[in-house]
C-alpha atoms as a PDB file:
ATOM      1  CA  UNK A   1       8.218 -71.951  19.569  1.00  0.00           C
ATOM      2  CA  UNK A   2       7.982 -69.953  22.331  1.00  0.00           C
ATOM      3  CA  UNK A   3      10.575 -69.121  24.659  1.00  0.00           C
ATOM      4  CA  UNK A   4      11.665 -66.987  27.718  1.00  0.00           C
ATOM      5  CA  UNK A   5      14.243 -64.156  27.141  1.00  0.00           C
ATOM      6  CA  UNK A   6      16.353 -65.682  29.841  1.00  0.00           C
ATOM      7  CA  UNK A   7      17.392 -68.673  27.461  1.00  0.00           C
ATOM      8  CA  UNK A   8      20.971 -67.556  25.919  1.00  0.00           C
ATOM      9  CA  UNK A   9      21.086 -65.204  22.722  1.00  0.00           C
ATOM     10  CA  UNK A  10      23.399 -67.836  21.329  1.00  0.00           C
ATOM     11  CA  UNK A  11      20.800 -70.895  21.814  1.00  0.00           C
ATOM     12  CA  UNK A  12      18.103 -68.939  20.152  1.00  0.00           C
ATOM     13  CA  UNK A  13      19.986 -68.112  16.962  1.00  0.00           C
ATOM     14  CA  UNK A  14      20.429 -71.481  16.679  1.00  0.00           C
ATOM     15  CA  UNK A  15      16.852 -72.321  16.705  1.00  0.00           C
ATOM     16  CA  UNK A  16      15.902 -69.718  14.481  1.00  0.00           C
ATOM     17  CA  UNK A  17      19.124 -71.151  12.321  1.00  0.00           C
ATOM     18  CA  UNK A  18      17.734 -74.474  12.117  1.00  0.00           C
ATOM     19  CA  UNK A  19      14.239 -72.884  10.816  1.00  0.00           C
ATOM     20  CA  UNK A  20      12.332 -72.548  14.018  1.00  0.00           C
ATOM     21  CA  UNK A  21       9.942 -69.045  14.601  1.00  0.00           C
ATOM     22  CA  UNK A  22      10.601 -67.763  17.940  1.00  0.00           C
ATOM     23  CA  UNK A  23       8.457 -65.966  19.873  1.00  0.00           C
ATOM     24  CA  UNK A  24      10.027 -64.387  22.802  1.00  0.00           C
ATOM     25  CA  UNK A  25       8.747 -63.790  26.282  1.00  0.00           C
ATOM     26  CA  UNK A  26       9.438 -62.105  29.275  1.00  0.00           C
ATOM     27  CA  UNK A  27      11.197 -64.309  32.485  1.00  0.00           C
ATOM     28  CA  UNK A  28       9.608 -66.819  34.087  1.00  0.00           C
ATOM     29  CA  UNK A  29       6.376 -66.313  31.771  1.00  0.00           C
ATOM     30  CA  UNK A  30       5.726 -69.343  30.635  1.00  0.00           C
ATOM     31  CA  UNK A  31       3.861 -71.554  33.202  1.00  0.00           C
ATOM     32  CA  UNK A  32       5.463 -74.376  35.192  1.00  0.00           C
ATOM     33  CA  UNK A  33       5.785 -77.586  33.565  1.00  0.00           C
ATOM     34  CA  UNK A  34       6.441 -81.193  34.440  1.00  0.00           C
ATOM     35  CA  UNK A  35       7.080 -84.219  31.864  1.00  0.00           C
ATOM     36  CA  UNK A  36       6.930 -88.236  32.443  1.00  0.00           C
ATOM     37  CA  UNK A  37       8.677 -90.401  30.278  1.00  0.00           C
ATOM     38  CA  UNK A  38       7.506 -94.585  29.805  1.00  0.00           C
ATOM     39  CA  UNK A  39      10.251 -96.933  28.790  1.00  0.00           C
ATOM     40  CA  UNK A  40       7.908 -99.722  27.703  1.00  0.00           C
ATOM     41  CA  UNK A  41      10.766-101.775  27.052  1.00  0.00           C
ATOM     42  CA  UNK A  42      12.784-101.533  30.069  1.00  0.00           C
ATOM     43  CA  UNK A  43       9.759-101.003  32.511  1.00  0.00           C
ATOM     44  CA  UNK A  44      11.628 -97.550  33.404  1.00  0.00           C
ATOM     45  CA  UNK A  45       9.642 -94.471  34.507  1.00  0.00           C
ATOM     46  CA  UNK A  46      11.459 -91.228  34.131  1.00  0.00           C
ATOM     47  CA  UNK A  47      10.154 -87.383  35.330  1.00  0.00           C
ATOM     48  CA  UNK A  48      10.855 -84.116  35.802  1.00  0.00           C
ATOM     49  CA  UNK A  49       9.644 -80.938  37.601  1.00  0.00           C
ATOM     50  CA  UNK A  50       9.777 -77.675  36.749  1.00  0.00           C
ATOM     51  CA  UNK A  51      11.983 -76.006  39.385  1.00  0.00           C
ATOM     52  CA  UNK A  52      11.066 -72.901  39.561  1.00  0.00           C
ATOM     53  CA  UNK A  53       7.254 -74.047  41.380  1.00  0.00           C
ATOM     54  CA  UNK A  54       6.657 -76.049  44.117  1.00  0.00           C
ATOM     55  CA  UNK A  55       6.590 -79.310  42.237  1.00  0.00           C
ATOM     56  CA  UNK A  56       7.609 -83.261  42.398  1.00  0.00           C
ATOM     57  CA  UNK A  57       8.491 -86.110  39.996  1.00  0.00           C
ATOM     58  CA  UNK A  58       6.583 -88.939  41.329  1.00  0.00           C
ATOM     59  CA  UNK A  59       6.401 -92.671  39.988  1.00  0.00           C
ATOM     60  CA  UNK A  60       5.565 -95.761  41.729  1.00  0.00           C
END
């Protein structure tokens, strides 16, 4: 997995401890990112934006 040095010492070690490979990164180097989640079930729509861009969760 690959993951920016800014994510705690302490939550990587854990990764690695539950067999993960990191590969580390520099701040803010991995691109922004935004995720929608369908509830088929429910009928619920769920997002998120990645806060550090200029970037919205949208749904309708």
């Amino acid at each position: 997995a690959i993951v920016e040095s800014r994510i705690q010492q302490t939550v990587r070690a854990e990764l690695v401890k539950r067999g993960h490979r990191l590969f580390v990164q520099r701040p803010f180097a991995i691109g922004s990112n935004a995720a929608i989640l369908v509830d088929w079930e429910s009928g619920v729509l769920s997002a998120g934006a990645d806060p550090r861009a200029q970037a919205a969760a949208l749904a309708w």
